[in-house]
Protein backbone atom coordinates (compact mmCIF):
# COMPACT_ATOMS: atom_id res chain seq x y z
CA UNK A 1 64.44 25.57 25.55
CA UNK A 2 63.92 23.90 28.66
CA UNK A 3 60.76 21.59 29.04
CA UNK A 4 57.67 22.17 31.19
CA UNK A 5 58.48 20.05 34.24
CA UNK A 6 54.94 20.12 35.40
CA UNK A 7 53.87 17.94 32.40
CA UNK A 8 54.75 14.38 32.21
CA UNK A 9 55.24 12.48 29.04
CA UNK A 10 56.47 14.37 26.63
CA UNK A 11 58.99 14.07 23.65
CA UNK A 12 60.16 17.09 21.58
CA UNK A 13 60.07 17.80 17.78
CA UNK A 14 62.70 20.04 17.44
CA UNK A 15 64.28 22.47 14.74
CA UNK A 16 67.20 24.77 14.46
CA UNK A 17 67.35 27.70 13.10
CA UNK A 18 70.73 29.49 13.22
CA UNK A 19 72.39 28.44 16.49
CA UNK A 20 69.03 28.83 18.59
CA UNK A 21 66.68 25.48 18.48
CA UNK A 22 62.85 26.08 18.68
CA UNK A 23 61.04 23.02 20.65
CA UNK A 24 57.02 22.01 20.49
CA UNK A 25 56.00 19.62 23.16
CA UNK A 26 53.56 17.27 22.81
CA UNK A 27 52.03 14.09 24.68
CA UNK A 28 53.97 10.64 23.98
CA UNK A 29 50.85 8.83 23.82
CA UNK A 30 49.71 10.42 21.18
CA UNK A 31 52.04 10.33 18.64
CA UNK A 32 50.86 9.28 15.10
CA UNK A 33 51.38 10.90 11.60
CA UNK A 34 49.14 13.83 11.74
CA UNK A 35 51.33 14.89 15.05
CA UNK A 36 54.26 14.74 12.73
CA UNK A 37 52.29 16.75 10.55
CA UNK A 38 51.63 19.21 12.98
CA UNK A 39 55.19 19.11 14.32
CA UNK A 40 56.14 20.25 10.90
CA UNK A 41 53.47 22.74 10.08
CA UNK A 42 54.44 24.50 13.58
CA UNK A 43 57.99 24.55 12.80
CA UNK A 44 57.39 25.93 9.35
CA UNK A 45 55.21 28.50 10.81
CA UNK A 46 58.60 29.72 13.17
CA UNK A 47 60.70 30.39 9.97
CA UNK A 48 57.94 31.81 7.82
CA UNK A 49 57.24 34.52 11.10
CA UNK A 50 61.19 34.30 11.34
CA UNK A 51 61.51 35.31 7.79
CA UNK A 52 58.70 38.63 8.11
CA UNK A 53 60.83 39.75 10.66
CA UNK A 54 64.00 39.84 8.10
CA UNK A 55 62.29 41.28 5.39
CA UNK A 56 60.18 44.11 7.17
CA UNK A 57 63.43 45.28 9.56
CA UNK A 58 65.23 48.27 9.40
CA UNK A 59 68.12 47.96 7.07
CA UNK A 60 70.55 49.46 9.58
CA UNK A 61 69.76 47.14 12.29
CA UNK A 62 71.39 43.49 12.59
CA UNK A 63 69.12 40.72 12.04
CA UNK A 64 68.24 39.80 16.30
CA UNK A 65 68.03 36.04 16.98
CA UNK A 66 64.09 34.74 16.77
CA UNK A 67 62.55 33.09 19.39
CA UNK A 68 58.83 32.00 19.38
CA UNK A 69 58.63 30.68 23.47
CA UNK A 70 61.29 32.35 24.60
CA UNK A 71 63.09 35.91 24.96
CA UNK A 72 66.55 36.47 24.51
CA UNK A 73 68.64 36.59 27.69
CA UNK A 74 68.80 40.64 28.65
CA UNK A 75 71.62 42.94 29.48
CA UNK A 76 71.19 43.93 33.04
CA UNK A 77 71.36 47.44 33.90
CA UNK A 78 71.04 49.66 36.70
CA UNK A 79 68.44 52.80 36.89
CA UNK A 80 71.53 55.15 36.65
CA UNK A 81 72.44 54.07 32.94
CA UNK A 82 68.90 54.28 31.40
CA UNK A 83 68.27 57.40 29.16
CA UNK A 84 66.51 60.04 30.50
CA UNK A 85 63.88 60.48 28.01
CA UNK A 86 63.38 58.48 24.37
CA UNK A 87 61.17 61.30 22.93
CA UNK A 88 62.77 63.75 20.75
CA UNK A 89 61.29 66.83 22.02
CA UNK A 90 63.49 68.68 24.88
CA UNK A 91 60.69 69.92 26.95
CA UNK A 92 59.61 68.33 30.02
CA UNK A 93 56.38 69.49 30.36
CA UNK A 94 55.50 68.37 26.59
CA UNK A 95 52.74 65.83 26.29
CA UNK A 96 54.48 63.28 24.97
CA UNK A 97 57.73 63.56 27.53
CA UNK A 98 54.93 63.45 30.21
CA UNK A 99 53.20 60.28 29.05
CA UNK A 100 56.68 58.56 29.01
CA UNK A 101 57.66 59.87 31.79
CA UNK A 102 54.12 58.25 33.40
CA UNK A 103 54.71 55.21 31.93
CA UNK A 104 58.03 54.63 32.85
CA UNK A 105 56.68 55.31 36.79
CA UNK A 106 54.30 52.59 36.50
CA UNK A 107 56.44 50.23 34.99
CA UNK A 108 58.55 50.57 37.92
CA UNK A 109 55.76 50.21 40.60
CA UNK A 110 54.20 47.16 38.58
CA UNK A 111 57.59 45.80 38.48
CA UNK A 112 58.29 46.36 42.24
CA UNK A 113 55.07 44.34 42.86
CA UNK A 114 55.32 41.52 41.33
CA UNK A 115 58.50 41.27 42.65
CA UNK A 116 56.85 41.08 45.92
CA UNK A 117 54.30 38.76 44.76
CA UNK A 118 56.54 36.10 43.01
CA UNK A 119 59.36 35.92 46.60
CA UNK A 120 62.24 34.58 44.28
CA UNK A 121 62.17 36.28 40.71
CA UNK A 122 63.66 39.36 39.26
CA UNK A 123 62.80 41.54 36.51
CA UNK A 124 66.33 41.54 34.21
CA UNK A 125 66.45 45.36 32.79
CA UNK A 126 67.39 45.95 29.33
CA UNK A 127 67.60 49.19 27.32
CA UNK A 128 67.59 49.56 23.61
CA UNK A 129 67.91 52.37 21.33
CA UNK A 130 66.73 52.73 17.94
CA UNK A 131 68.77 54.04 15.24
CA UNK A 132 65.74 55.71 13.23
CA UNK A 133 64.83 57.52 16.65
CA UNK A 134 63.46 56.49 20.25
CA UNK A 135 64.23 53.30 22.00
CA UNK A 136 62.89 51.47 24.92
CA UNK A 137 63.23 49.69 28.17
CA UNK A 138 62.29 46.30 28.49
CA UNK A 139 61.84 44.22 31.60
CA UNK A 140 61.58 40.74 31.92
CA UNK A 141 61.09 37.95 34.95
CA UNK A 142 61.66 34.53 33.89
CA UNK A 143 61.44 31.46 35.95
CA UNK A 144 60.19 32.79 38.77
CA UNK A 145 58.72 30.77 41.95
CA UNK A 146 55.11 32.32 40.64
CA UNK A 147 55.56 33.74 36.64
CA UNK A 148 56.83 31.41 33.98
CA UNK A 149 57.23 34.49 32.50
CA UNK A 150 56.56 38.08 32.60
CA UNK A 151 57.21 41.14 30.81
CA UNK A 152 56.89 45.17 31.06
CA UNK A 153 58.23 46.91 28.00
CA UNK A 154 58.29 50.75 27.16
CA UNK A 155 58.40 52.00 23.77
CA UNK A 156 58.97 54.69 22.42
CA UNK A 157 59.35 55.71 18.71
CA UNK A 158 59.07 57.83 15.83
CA UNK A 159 59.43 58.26 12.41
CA UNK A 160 57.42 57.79 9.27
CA UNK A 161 53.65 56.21 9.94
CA UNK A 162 53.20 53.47 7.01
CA UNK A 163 50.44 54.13 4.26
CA UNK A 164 49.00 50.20 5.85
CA UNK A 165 48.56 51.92 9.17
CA UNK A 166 47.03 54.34 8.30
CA UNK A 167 44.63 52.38 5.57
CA UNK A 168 44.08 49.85 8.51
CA UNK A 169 42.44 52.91 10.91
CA UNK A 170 40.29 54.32 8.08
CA UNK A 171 38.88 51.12 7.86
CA UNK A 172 38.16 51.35 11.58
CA UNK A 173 36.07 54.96 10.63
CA UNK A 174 39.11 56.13 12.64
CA UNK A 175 38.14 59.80 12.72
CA UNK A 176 41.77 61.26 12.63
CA UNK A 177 43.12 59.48 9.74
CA UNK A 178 40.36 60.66 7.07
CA UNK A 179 42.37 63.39 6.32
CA UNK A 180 45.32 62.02 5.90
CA UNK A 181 47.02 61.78 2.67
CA UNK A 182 46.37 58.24 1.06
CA UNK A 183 49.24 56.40 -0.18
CA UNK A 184 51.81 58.67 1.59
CA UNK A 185 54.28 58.32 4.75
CA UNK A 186 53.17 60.76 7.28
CA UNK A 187 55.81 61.28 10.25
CA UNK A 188 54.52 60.52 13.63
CA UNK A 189 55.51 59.83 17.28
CA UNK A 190 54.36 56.79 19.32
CA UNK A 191 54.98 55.61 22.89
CA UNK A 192 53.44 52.76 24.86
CA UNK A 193 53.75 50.16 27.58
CA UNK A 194 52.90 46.87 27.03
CA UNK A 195 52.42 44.17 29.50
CA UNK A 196 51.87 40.01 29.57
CA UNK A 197 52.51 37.94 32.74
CA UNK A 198 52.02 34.04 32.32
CA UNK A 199 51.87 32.66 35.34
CA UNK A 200 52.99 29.12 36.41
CA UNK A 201 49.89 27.60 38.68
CA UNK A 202 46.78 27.18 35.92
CA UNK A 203 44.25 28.92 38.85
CA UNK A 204 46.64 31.94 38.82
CA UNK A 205 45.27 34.03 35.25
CA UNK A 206 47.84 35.38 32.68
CA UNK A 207 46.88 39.34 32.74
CA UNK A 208 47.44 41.73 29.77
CA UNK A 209 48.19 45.05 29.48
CA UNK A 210 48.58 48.08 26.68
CA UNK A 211 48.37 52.28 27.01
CA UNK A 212 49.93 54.59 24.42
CA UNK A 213 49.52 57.82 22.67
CA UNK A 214 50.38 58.24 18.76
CA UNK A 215 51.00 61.92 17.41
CA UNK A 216 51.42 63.00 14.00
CA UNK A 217 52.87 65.74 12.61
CA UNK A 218 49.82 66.62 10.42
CA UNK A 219 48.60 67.56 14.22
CA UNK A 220 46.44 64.20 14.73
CA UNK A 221 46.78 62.43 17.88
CA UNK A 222 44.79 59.38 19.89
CA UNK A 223 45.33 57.19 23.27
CA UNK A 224 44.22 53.48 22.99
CA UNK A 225 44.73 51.01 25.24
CA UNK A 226 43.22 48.86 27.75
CA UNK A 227 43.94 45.91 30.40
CA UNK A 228 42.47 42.47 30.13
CA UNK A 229 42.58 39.13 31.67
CA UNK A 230 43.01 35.81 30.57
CA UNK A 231 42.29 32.65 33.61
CA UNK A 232 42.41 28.45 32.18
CA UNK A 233 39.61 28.33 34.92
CA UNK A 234 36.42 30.38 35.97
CA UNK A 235 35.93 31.97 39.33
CA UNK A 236 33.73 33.92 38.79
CA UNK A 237 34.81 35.97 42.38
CA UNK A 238 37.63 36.92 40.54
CA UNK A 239 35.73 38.05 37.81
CA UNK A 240 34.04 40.35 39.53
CA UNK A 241 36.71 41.52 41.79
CA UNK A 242 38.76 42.15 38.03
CA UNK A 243 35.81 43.67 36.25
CA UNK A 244 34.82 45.39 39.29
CA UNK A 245 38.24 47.75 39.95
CA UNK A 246 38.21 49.00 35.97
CA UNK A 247 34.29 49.97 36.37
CA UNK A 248 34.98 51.84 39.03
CA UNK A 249 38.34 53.45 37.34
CA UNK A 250 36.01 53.73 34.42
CA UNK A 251 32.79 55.13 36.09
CA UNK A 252 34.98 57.95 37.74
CA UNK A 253 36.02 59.39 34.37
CA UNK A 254 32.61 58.70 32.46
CA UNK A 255 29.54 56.39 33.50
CA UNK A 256 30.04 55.15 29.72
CA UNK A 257 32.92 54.25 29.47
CA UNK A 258 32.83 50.95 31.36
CA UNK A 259 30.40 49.37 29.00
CA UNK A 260 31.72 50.62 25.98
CA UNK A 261 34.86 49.48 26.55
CA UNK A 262 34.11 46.48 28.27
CA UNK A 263 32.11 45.27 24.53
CA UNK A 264 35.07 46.54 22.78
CA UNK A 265 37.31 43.94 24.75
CA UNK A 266 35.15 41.32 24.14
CA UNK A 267 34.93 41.90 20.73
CA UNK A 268 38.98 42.90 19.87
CA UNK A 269 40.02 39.98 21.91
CA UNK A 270 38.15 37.33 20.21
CA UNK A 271 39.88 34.29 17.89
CA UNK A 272 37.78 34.71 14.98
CA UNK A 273 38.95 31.19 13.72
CA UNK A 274 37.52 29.55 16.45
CA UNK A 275 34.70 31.41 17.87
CA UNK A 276 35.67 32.41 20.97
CA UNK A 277 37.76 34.84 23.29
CA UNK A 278 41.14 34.51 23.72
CA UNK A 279 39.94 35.42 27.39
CA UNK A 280 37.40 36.49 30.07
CA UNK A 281 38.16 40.71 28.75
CA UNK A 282 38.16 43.80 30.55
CA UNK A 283 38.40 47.26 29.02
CA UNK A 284 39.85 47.91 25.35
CA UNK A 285 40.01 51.00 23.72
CA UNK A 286 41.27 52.87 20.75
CA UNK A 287 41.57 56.01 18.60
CA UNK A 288 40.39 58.36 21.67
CA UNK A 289 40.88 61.67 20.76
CA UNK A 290 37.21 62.81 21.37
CA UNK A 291 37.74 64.97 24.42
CA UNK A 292 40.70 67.44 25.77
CA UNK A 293 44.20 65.41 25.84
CA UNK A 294 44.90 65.71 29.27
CA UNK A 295 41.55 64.11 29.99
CA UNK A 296 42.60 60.74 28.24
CA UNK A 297 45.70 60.83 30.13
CA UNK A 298 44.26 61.57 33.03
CA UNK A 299 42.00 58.45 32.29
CA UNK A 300 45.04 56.80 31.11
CA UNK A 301 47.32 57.02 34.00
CA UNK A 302 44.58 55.99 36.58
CA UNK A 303 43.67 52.55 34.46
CA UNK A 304 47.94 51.46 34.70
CA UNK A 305 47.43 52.82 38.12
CA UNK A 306 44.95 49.88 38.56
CA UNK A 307 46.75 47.00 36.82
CA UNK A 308 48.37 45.95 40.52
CA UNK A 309 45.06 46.38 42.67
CA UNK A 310 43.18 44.21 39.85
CA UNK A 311 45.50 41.40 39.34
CA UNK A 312 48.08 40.97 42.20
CA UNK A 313 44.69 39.60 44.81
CA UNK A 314 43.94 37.39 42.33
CA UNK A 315 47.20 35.46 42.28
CA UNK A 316 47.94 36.22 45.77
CA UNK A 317 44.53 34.09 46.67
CA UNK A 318 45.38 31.00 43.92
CA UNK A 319 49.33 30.99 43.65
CA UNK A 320 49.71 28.46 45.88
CA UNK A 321 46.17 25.77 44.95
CA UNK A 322 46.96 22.78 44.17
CA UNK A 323 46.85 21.73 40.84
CA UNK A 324 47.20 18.21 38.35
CA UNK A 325 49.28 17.56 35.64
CA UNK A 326 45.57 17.50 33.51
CA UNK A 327 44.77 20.89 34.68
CA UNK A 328 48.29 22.18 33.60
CA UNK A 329 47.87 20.69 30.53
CA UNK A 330 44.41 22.33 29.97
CA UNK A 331 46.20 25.92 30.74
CA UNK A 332 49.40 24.77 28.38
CA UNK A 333 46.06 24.44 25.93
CA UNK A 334 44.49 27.57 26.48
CA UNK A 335 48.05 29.49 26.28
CA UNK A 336 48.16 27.79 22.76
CA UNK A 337 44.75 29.93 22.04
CA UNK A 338 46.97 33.09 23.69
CA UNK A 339 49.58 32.37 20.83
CA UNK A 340 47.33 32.30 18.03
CA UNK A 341 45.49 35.44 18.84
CA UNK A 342 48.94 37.62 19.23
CA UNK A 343 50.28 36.03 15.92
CA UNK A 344 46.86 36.68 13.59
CA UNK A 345 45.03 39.36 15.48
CA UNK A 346 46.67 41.16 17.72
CA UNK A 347 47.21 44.85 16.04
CA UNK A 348 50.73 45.78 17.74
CA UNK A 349 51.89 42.53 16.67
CA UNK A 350 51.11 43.06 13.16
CA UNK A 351 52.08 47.02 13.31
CA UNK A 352 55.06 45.85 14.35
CA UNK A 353 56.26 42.89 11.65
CA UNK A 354 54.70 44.71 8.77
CA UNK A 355 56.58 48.37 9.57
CA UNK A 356 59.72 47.14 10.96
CA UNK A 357 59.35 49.37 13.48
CA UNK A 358 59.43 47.41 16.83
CA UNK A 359 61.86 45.37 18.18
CA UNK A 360 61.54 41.97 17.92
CA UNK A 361 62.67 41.07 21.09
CA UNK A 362 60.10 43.40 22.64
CA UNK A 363 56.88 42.22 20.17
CA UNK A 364 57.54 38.18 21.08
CA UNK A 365 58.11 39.04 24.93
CA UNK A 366 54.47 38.39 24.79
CA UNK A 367 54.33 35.34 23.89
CA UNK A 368 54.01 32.61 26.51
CA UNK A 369 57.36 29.96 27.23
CA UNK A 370 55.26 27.45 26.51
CA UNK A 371 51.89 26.14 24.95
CA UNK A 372 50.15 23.62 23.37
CA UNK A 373 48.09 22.52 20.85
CA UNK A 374 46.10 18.91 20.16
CA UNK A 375 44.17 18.06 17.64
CA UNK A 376 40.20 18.76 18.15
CA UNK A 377 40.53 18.56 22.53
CA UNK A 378 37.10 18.91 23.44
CA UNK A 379 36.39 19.53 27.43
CA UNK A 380 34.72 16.54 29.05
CA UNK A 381 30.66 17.53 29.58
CA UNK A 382 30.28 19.14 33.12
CA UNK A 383 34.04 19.63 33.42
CA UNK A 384 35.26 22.97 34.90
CA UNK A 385 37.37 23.05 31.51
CA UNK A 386 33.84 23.19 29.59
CA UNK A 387 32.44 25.94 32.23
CA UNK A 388 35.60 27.82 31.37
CA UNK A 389 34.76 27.26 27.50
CA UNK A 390 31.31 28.33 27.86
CA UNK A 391 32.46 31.56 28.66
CA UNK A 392 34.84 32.12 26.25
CA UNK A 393 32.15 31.44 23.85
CA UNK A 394 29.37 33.47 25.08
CA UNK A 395 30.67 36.74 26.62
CA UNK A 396 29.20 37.69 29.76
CA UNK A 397 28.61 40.66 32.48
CA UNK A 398 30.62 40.10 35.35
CA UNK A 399 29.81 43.20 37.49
């Protein structure tokens, strides 16, 4: 793994594991025995996630490198080699070949843009089939004049739904899986795309993204999903422009949606652990099944429709500020808060190590290339870093 050139004075505790070494950065001056300590608990935290991934993986499928920063270098491949559909039903006009085919559309037209955006880097294209049935497409940028990193992946799978998933959304008084049959593997269908873009300046926000429809052969389905935004530093005029786009998305569909799902980001997205959100939200939802299907993906396809006109201004206005080596540090910090959200909270994360049904590749794209962590950093009183905390803490409107 390369090292963050943008931060000076750093030395590397380093592991391997296989042929593939994992790296942690942290500050020379610093260095003492609880670092160390750290150094080690991190690193024993890589092979503990490294050994989930064995153990919950298909037994057909090779064991896949693991990489906590970093993805895998891709196969490129041109447009004309990608499958036509993943889904295992023949008919076009089914719902679930038209959600794919939606969501492969505006991966392409997200992809296109940022692209445009970034000047220099190129989403690598890489498509994967899975043996138990579906596959996906995932795109990646890496080292790119504006993204460290970014990543668009399609999914699309099916087979048998795992008696923890479906325990998990009875606990969330999920209304479709009540009757379900406890303790039993019910078949089901699943496709989604998923979105994170970490960008390089610390004023430029990493931006999140998730929609995807589940079916079950017991005839249950839902749409969840939702896009959200994560900035190291407040402007609030972003804010509002950000908020502003999905309330209006939100407001065309239902004048309650916007506020219900605007709560329900703030309250999936927050590190428990620490008391605040992993971000400054925007609109999460999940198990929607409570109107006509074609309504949801009607809702659905307008909110990835968004993602662009939401997020590409705000980069466009701060990609090229200014910034210090203590403000990159302070969104190297904040990234750190990124990673321990996806690894402990973040439900598609867990789905996917406890059912050994997503690629691995795919689920640590996520992730961010790199990120930090020091022991007890507190923002200095008045700082724009404490302004930025203060809102993490204490959720607020922004439009």
């Amino acid at each position: 793994m390369r090292l963050a050139a943008e931060v000076p004075q750093q030395y590397v505790v380093q592991h391997v594991q296989g042929l593939e070494q994992q790296a942690f950065t942290f500050p020379v001056n610093q260095v003492s025995s609880v670092w160390r300590s750290a150094a080690a608990f991190l690193a024993g935290c890589a092979f503990t996630i490294a050994g989930l991934a064995m153990h919950f993986r298909p037994k057909s499928q090779p064991i896949e490198p693991f990489s906590m920063m970093s993805v895998a270098p891709a196969v490129d491949i041109g447009a004309k080699d990608l499958p036509s559909h993943f889904g295992k039903d023949t008919d076009a006009g089914c719902l679930r070949r038209r959600f794919e085919s939606m969501l492969r559309k505006g991966q392409e037209k997200i992809c296109a843009a940022i692209e445009k955006c970034d000047g220099e880097g190129k989403f690598v294209t890489d498509a994967w089939v899975r043996e138990g049935g579906g596959g996906g497409i995932s795109r990646v940028l890496a080292n790119g004049k504006v993204w460290e990193k970014a990543g668009v992946g399609l999914s699309v799978i099916y087979g048998n739904m795992p008696s923890e998933t479906i325990n998990a959304a009875r606990a969330r008084q999920a209304n479709y899986a009540k009757d379900l049959p406890a303790g039993e593997k019910v078949p089901f269908f699943a496709c989604g795309l998923s979105c994170v873009m970490h960008p390089r300046n610390p004023h430029c926000p990493t931006m999140h993204f998730n929609y995807r429809y589940f079916e079950t052969e017991a005839g249950d389905w839902w749409f969840a999903g939702g896009t959200d935004i994560t900035p190291a530093y407040l402007d609030e005029e972003d804010m509002k422009h950000f908020h502003g786009v999905y309330k209006k998305v939100c407001d065309k569909h239902d004048p309650e949606f916007y506020a219900k799902y605007k709560k329900w980001a703030d309250e999936y997205f927050l590190i428990r652990h620490r008391g605040e959100t992993r971000g400054l939200g925007g609109i999460f939802f999940d198990d929607l099944n409570d109107r006509d299907p074609m309504t949801i993906f009607s809702f659905s396809e307008e909110c990835l429709d968004n993602v662009v006109p939401a997020y590409v201004p705000i980069i466009e206005k701060h990609k090229n500020d200014p910034f210090t080596p203590d403000q990159k540090r302070w969104q190297l910090i904040r990234r750190g808060r990124y990673v321990e959200f996806n690894l402990v909270y973040d439900r598609g994360t867990i789905f996917g190590l406890k059912t050994g049904l997503g690629r691995m590749e795919t689920i640590m794209m996520t992730l961010p290339e790199f990120a930090r962590w020091e022991y007890d950093n507190r923002p200095e009183p008045g700082s724009e870093e404490e302004k930025a905390m203060e809102a993490f803490k204490n959720p607020r409107d922004w439009v």
